[in-house]
Protein backbone atom coordinates (compact mmCIF):
# COMPACT_ATOMS: atom_id res chain seq x y z
CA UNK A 1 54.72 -62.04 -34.14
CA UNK A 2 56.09 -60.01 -37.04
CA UNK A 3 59.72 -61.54 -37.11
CA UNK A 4 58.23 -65.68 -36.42
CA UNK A 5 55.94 -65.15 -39.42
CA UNK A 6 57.91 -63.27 -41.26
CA UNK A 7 60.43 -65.78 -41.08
CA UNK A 8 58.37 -68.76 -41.63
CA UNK A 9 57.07 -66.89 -44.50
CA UNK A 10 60.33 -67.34 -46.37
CA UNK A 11 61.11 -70.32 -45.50
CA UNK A 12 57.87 -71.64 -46.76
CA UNK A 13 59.37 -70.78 -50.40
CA UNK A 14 61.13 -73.92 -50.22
CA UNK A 15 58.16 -75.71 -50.85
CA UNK A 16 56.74 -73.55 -53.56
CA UNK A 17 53.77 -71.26 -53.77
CA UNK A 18 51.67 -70.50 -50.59
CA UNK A 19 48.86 -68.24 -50.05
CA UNK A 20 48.22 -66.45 -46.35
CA UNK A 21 44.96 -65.06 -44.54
CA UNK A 22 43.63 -64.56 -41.32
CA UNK A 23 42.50 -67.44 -39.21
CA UNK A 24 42.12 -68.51 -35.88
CA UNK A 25 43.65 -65.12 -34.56
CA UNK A 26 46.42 -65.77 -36.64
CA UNK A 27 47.54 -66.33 -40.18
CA UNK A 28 46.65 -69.41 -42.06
CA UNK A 29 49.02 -70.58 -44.82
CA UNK A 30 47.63 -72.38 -47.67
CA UNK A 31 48.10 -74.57 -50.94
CA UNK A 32 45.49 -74.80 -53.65
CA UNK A 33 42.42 -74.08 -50.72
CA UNK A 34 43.89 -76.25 -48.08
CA UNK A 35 44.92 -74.65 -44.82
CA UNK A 36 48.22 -76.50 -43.85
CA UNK A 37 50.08 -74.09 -41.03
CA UNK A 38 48.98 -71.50 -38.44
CA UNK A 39 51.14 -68.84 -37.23
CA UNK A 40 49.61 -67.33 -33.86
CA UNK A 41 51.26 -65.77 -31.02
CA UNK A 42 55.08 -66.16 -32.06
CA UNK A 43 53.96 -69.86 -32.26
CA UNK A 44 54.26 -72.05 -35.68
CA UNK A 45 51.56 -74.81 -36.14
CA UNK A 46 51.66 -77.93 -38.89
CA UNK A 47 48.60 -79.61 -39.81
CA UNK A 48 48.38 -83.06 -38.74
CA UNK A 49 46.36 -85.99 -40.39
CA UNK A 50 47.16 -89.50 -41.68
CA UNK A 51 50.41 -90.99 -40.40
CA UNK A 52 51.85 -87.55 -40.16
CA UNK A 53 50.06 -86.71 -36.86
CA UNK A 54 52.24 -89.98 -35.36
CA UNK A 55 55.16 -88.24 -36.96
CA UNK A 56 54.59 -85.12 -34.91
CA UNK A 57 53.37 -86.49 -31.72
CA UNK A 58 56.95 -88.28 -31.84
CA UNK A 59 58.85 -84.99 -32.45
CA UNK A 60 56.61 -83.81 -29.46
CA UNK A 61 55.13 -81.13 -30.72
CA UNK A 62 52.07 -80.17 -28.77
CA UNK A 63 48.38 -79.80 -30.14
CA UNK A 64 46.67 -76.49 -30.78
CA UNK A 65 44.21 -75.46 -28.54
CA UNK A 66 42.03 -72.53 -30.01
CA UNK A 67 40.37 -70.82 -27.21
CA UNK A 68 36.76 -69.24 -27.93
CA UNK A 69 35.55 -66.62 -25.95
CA UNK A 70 33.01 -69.53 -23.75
CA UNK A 71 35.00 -72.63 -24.98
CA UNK A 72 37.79 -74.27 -26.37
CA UNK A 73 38.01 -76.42 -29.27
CA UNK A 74 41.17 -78.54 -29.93
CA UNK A 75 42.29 -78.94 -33.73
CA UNK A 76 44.36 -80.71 -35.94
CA UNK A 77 47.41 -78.51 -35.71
CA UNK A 78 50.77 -79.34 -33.71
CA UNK A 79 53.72 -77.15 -32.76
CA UNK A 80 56.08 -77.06 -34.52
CA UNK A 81 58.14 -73.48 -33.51
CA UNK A 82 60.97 -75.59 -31.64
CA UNK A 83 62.02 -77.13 -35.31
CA UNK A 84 61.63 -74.26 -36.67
CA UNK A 85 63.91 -72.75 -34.43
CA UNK A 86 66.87 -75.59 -33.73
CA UNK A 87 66.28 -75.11 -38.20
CA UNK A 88 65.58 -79.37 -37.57
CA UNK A 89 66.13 -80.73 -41.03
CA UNK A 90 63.11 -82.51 -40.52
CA UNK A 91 60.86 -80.14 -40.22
CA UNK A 92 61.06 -79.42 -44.68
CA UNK A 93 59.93 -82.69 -44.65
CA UNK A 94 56.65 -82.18 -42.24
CA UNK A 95 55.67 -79.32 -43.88
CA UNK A 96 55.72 -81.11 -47.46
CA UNK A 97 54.04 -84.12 -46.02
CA UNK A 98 51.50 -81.22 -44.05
CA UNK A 99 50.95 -79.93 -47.71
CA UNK A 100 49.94 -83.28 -49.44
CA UNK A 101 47.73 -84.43 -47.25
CA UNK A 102 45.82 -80.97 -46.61
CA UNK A 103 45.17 -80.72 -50.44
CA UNK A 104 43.94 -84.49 -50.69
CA UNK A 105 41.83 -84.44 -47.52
CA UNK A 106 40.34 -81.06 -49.07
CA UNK A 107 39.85 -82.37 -52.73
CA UNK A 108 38.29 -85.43 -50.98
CA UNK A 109 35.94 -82.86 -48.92
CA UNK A 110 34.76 -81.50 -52.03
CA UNK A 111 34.66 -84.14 -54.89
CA UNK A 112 31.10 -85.97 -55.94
CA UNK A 113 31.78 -88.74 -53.69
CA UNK A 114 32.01 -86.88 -50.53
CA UNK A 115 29.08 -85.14 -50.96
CA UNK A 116 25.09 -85.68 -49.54
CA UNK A 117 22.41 -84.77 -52.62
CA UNK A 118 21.45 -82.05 -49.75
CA UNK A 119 25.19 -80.72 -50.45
CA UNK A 120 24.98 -79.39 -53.46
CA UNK A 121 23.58 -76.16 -54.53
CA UNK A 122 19.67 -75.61 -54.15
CA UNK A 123 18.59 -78.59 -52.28
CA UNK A 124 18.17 -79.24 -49.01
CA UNK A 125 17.24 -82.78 -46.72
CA UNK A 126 13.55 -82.18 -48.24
CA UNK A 127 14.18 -82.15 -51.66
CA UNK A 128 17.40 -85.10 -51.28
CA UNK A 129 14.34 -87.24 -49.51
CA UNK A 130 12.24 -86.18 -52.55
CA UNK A 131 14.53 -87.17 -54.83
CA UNK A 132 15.43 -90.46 -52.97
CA UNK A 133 11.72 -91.45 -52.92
CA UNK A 134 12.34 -91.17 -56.73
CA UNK A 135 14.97 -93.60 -57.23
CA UNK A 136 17.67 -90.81 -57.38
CA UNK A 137 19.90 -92.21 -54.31
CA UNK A 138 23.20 -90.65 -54.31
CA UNK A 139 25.05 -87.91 -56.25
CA UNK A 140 26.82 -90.25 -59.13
CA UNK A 141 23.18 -90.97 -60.11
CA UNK A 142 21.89 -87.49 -59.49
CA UNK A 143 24.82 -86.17 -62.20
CA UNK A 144 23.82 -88.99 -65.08
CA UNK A 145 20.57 -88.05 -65.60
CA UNK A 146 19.59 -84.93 -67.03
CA UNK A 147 17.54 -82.08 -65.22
CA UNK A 148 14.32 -83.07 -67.20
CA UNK A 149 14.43 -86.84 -66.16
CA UNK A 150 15.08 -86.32 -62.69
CA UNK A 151 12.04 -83.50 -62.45
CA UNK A 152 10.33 -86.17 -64.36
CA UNK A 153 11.09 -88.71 -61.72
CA UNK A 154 9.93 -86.61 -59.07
CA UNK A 155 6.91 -85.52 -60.59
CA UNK A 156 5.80 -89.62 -60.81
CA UNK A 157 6.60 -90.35 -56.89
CA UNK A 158 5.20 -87.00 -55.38
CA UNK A 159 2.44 -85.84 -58.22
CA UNK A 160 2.35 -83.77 -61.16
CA UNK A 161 1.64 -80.63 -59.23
CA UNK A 162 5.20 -80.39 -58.06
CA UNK A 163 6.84 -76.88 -58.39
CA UNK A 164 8.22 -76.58 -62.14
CA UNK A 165 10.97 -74.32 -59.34
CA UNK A 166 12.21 -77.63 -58.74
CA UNK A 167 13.87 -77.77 -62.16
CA UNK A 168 15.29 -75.03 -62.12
CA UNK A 169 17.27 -75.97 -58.37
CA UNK A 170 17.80 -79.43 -60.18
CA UNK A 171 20.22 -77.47 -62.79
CA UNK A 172 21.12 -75.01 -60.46
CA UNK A 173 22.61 -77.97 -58.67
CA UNK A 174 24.34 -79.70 -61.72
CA UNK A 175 26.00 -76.48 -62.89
CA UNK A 176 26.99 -75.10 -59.31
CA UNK A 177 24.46 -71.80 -59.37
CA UNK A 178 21.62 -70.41 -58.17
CA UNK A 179 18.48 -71.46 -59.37
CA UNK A 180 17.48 -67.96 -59.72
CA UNK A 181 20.37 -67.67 -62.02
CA UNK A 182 19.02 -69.67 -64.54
CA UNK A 183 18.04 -68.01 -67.74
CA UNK A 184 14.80 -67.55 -69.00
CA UNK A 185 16.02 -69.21 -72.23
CA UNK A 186 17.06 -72.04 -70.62
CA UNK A 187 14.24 -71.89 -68.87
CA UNK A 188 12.06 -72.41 -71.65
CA UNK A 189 14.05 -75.00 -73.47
CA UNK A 190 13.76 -77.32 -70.42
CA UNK A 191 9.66 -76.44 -70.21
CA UNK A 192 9.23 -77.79 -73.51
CA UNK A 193 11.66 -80.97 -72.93
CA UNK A 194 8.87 -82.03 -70.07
């Protein structure tokens, strides 16, 4: 496996900067997060999507087929080792096209409007029904209200015996921490803004 990945390895610096890791049994390449090639078993695999899975279905290049120790699970990836070899001049091409759409399928995975309220940090389906009881529906209007209104909100639809803990996830989930992370400072400024 050592020469095949070693080799794809520099060719990939055609297309600029890539980062590798383990995956799958193999090594994963990746751009900015987004996994867009596996190298496993002296075999080089492009991740599909969009149009471009049409694109390599019609070079025939064969799905991946990860095999788990009591299953199999087939994936987005497509063989691509014959280009590679034959050095196809298309094959530049698929792995720039591989690229794009691995980084925009992963930056849609993780922007605002991809995401459940019982996505982000802290909360969970009982606090997102919570909050949706509230009149907080979706994540655009969980983000334009402040901490304090939404805990306010909550405290009017459930009862104003509700956890003050439930703040603090509220911010933890706005800033992307912890709740437990949240300083007693802070702490007390948003006690005495409720």
């Amino acid at each position: 496996m050592f020469e095949v990945k070693e080799g794809f390895v520099a060719y990939l610096q055609q297309v600029g900067e890539t980062e590798k890791r383990s995956m799958f049994g193999g090594t994963g390449f990746f751009v900015n997060g987004a996994m867009f090639a596996l190298v496993k078993d002296e075999r080089i695999y492009l991740r599909g999507g969009a149009d471009l899975t049409d694109k390599l279905i019609s070079q025939k290049c064969k799905k991946f087929v990860h095999v788990k120790k009591s299953s199999t699970a087939v994936v987005n990836y497509y063989d691509v080792t014959s280009l590679y070899q034959q050095e196809d001049d298309v094959l530049v091409s698929l792995v720039k096209k591989s690229i794009e759409t691995s980084v925009a399928e992963k930056e849609y995975r993780d922007s605002k409007s991809n995401k459940r309220l019982r996505d982000l940090p802290n909360l969970r389906l009982t606090i997102e029904r919570m909050l949706k009881k509230s009149g907080i529906a979706d994540v655009d209007t969980f983000f334009s209200l402040p901490p304090e209104e939404i805990f306010k909100m909550v405290q009017e639809a459930h009862g104003y015996d509700v956890d003050v803990k439930l703040l603090w996830m509220f911010v933890g989930a706005q800033t992307g921490v912890h709740w437990t992370l949240i300083g007693e400072e802070q702490k007390q400024q948003l006690l005495e803004a409720i």
